[in-house]
C-alpha atoms as a PDB file:
ATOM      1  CA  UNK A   1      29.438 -48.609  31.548  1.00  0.00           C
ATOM      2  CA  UNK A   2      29.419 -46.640  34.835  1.00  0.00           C
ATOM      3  CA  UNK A   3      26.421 -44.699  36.032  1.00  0.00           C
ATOM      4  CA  UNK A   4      27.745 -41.564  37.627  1.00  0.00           C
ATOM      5  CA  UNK A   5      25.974 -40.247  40.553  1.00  0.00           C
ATOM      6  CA  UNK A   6      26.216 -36.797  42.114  1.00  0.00           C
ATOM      7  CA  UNK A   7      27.950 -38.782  45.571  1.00  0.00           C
ATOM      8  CA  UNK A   8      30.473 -39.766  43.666  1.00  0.00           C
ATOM      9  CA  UNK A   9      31.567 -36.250  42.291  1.00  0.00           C
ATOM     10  CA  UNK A  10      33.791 -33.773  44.493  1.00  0.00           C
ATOM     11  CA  UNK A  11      31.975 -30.855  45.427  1.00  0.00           C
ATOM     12  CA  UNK A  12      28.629 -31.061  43.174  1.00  0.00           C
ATOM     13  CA  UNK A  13      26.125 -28.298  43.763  1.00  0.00           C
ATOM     14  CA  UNK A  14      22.973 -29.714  43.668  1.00  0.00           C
ATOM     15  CA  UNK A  15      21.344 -27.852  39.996  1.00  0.00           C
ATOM     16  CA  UNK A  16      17.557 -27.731  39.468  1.00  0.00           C
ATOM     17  CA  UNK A  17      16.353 -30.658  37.532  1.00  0.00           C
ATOM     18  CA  UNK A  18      15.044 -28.321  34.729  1.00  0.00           C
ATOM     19  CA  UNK A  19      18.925 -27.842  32.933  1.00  0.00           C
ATOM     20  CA  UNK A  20      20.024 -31.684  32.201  1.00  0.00           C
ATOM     21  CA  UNK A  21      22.560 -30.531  30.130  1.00  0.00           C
ATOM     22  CA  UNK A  22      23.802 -28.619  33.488  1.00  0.00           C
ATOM     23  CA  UNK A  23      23.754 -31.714  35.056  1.00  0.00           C
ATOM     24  CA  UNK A  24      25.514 -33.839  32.810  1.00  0.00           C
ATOM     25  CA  UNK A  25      28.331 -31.007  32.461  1.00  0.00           C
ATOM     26  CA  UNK A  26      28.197 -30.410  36.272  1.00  0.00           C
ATOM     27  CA  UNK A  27      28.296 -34.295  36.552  1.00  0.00           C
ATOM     28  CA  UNK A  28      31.809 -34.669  33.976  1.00  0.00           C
ATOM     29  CA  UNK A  29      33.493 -31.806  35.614  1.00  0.00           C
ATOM     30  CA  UNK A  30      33.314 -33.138  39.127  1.00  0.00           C
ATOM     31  CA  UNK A  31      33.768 -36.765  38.605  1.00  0.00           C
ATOM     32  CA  UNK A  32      36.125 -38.123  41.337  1.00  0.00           C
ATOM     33  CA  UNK A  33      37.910 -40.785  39.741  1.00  0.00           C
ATOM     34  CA  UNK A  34      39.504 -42.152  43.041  1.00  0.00           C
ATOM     35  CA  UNK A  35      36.046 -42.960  43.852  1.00  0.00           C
ATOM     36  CA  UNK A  36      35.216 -45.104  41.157  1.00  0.00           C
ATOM     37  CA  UNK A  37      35.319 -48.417  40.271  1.00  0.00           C
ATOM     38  CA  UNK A  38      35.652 -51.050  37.830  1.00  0.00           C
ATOM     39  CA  UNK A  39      31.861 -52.233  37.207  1.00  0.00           C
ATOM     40  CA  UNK A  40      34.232 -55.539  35.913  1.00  0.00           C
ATOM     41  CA  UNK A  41      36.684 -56.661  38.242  1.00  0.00           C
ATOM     42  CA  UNK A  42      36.006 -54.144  40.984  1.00  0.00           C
ATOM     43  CA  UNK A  43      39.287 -52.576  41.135  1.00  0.00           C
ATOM     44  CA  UNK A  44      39.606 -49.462  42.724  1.00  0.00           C
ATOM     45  CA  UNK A  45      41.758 -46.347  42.013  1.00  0.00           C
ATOM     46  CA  UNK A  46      42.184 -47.763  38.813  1.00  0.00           C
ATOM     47  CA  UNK A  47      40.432 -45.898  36.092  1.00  0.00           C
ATOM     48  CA  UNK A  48      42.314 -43.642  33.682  1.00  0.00           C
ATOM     49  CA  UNK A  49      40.617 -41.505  30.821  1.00  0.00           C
ATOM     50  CA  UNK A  50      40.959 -43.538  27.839  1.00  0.00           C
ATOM     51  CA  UNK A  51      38.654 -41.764  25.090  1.00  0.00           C
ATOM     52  CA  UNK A  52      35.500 -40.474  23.891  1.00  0.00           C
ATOM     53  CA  UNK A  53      32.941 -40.369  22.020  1.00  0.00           C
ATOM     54  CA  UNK A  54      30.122 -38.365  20.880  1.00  0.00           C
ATOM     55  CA  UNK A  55      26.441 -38.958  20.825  1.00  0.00           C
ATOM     56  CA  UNK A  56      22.444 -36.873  21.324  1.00  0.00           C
ATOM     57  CA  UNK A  57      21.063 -36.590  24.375  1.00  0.00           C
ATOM     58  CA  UNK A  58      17.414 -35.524  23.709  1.00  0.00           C
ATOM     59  CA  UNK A  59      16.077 -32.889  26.652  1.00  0.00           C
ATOM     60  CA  UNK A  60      12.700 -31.359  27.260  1.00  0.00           C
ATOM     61  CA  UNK A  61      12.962 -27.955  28.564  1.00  0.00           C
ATOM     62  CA  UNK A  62      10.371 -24.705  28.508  1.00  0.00           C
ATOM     63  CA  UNK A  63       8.315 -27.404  26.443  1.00  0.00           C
ATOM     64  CA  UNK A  64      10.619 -27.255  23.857  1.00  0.00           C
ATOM     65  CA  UNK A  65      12.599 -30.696  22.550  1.00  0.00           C
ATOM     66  CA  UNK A  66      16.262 -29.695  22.673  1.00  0.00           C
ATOM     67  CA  UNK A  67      19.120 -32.087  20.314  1.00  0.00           C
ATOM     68  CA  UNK A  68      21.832 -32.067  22.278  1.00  0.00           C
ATOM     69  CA  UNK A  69      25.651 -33.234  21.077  1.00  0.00           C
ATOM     70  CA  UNK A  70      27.214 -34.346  24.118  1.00  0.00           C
ATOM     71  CA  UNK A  71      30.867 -36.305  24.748  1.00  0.00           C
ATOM     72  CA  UNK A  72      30.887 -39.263  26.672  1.00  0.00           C
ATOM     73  CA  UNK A  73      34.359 -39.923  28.301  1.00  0.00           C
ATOM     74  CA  UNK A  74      35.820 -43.400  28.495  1.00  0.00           C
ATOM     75  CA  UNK A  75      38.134 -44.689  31.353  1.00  0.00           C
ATOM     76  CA  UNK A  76      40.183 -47.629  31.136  1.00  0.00           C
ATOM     77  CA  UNK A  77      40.730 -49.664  34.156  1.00  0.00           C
ATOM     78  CA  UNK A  78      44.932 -50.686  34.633  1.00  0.00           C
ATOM     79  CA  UNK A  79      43.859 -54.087  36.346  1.00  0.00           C
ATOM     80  CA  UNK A  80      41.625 -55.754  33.760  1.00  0.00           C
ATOM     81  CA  UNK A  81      41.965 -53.531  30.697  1.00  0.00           C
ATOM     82  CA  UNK A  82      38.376 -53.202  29.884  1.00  0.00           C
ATOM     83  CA  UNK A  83      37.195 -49.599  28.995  1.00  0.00           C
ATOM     84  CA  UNK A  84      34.116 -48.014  30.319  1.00  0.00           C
ATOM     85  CA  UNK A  85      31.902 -45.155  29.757  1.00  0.00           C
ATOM     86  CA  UNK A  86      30.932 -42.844  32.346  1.00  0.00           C
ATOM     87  CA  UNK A  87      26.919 -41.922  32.343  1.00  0.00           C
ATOM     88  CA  UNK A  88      25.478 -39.683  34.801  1.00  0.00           C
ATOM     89  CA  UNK A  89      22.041 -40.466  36.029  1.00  0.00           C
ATOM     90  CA  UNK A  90      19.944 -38.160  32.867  1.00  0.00           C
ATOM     91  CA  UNK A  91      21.379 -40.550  30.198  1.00  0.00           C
ATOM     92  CA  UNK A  92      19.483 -43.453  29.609  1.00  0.00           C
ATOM     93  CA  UNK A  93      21.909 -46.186  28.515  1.00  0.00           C
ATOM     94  CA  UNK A  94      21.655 -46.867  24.762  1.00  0.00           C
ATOM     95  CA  UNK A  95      18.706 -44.048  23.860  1.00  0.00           C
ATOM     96  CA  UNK A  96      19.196 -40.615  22.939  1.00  0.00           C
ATOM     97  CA  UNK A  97      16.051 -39.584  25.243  1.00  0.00           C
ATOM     98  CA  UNK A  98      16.869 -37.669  28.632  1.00  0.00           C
ATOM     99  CA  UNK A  99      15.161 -39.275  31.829  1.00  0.00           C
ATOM    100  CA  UNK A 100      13.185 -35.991  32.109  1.00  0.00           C
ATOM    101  CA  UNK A 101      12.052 -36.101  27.979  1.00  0.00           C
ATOM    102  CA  UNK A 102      10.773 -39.912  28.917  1.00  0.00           C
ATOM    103  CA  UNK A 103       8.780 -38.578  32.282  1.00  0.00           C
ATOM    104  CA  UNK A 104       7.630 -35.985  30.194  1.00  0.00           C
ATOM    105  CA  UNK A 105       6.576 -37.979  26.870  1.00  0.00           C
ATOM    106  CA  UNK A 106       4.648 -40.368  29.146  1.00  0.00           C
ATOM    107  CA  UNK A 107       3.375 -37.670  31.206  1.00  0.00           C
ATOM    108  CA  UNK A 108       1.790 -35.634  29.174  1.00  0.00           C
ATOM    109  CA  UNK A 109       0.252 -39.029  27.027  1.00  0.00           C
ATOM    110  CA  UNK A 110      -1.921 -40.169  30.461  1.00  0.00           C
ATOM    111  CA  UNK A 111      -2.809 -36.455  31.334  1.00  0.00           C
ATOM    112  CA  UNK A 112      -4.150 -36.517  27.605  1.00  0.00           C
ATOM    113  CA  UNK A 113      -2.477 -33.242  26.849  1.00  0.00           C
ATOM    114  CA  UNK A 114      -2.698 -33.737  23.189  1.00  0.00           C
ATOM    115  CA  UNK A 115      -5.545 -34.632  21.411  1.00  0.00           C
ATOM    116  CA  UNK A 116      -3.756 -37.814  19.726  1.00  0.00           C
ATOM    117  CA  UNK A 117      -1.031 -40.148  19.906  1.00  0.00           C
ATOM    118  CA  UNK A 118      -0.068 -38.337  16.785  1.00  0.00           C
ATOM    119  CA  UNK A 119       0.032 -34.846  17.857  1.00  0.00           C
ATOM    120  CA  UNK A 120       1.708 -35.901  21.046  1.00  0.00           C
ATOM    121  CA  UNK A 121       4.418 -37.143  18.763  1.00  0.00           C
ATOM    122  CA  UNK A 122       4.826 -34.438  16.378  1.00  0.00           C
ATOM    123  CA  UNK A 123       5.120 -32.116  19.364  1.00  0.00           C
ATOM    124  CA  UNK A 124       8.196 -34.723  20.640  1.00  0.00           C
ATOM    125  CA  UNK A 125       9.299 -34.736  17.268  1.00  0.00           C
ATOM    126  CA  UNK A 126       9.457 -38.992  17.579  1.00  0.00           C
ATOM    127  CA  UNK A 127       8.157 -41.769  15.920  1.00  0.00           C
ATOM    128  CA  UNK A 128       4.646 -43.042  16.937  1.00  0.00           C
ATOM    129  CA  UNK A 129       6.524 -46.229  17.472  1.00  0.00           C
ATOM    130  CA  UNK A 130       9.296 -44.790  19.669  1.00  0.00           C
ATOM    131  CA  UNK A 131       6.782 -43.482  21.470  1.00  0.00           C
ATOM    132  CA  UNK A 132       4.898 -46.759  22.376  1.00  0.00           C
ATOM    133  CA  UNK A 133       8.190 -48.775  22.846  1.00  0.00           C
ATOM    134  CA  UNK A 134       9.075 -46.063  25.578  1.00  0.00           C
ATOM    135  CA  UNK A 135       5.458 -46.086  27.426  1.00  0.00           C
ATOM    136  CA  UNK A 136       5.589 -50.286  27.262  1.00  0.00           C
ATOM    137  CA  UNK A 137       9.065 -50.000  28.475  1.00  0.00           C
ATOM    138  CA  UNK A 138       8.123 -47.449  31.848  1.00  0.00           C
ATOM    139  CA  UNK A 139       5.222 -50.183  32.328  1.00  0.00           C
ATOM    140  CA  UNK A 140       7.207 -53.082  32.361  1.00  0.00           C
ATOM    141  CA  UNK A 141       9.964 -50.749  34.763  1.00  0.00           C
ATOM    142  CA  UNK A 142       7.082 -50.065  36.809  1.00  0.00           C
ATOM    143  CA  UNK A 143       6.227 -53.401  37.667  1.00  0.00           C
ATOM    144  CA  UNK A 144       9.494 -54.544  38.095  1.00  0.00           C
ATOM    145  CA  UNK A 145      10.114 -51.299  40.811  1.00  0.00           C
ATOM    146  CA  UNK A 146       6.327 -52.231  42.497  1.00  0.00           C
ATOM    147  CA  UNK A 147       6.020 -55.363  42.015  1.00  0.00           C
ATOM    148  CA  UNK A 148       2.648 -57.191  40.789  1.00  0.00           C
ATOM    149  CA  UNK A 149       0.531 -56.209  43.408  1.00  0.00           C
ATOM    150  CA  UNK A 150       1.815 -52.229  44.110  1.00  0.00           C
ATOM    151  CA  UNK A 151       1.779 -51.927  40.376  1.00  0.00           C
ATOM    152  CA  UNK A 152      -1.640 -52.728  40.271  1.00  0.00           C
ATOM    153  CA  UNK A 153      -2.640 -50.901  42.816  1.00  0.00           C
ATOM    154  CA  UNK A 154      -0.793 -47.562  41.341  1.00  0.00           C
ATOM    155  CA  UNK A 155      -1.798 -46.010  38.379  1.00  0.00           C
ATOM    156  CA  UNK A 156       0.238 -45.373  35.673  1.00  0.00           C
ATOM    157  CA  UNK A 157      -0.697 -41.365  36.053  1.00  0.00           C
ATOM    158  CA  UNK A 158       0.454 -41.305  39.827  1.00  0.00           C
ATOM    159  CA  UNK A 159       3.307 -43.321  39.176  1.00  0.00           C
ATOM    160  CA  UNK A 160       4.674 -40.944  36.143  1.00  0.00           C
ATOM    161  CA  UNK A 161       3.419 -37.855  38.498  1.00  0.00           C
ATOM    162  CA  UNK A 162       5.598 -38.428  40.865  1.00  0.00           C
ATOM    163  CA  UNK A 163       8.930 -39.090  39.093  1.00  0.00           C
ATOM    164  CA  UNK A 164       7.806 -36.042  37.059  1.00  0.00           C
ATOM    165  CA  UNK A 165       7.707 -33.578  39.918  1.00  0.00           C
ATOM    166  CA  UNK A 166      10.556 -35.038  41.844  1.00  0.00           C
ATOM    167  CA  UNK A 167      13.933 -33.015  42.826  1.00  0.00           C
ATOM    168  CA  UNK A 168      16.567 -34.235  40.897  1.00  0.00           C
ATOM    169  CA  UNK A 169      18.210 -35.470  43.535  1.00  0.00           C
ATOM    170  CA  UNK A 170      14.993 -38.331  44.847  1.00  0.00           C
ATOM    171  CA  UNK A 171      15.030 -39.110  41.133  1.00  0.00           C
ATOM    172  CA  UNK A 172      18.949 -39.925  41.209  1.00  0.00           C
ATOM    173  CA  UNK A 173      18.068 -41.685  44.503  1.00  0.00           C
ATOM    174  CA  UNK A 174      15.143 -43.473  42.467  1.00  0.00           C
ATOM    175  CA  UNK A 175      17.564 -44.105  39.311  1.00  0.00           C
ATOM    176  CA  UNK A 176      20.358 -45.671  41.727  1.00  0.00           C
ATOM    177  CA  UNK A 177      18.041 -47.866  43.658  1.00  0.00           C
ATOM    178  CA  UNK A 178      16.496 -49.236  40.741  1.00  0.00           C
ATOM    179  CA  UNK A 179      19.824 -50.304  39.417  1.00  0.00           C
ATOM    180  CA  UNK A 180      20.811 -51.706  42.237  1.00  0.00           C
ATOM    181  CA  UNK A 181      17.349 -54.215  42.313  1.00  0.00           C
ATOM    182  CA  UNK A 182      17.356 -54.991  38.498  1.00  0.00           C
ATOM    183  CA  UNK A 183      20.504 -54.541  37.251  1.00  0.00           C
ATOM    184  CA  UNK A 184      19.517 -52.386  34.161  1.00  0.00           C
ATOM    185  CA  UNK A 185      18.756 -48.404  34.437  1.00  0.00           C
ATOM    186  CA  UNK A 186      15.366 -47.267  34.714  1.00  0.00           C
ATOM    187  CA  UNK A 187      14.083 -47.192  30.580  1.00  0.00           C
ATOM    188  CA  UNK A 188      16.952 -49.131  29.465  1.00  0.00           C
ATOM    189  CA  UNK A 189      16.532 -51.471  26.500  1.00  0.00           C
ATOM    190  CA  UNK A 190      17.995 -54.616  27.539  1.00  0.00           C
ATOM    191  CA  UNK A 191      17.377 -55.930  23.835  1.00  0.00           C
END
């Protein structure tokens, strides 16, 4: 997989944060494929659009839960064959949640918006137990961002606060940064 970022797109206008379907679009339109490269043998100049495939990206917007169908594009690289897919920086790798619907599920659960875990759900249309793998997931992100000591000197609230209300552009800054300490995408299942 390749995460896409808006510095390696020709020409991307920065768009507001609340469209992520703009985003991704803007994101597949602009991508630059001189500047990528192979996330497996590091070639460069040499990816080529090999397929696609489609899948749901889940987005939160005007407090309504949006089902997306989106296509992801797959490039194959000419020097070591393998094929990638290209995921801009509001896909989560391997869930059909947004990075905003995530901010926003947690969000809204420690500002104790709805009067249950239940009700928050139902609003989210998930499963209680989607739910809880997410929030356990962004807490064990959290620490791994923070580290033992930050993390327990930040609450949860502030922490989800502030990716919340970030442009879209310090929480593609945030997204890329992460990767580059952990090696896995901010909310990624690694199991």
């Amino acid at each position: 997989m390749i995460r896409l970022f808006s510095k390696l797109c020709n020409h991307f206008k920065q768009i507001s944060f609340e469209n992520e379907l703009a985003i991704f679009h803007g994101h597949m339109k602009a991508i630059d494929l001189e500047a990528l490269v192979c996330p497996f043998c590091s070639a460069k100049k040499s990816l080529s659009k090999f397929s696609s495939y489609k899948r749901h990206l889940v987005t939160y917007e005007n407090n309504n839960v949006q089902n997306n169908v989106i296509t992801i594009s797959r490039y194959i690289c000419s020097s070591c064959k393998h094929t990638h897919a290209i995921l801009p920086a509001v896909i989560i790798p391997y869930l059909s949640f947004s990075f905003k619907f995530t901010i926003s599920i947690i969000y809204d659960y420690l500002l104790k918006k709805f009067k249950s875990v239940e009700a928050l759900c139902e609003h989210y249309h998930i499963a209680i137990s989607t739910f809880y793998r997410i929030f356990n997931k962004f807490k064990e992100h959290k620490k791994l961002w923070l580290g033992l000591l930050e993390d327990k000197l930040t609450s949860n609230k502030i922490f989800a606060h502030t990716l919340k209300n970030a442009s879209f552009a310090d929480v593609e800054q945030f997204v890329i940064n992460f990767l580059n300490k952990t090696n896995i995408s901010f909310f990624q299942e690694t199991s």
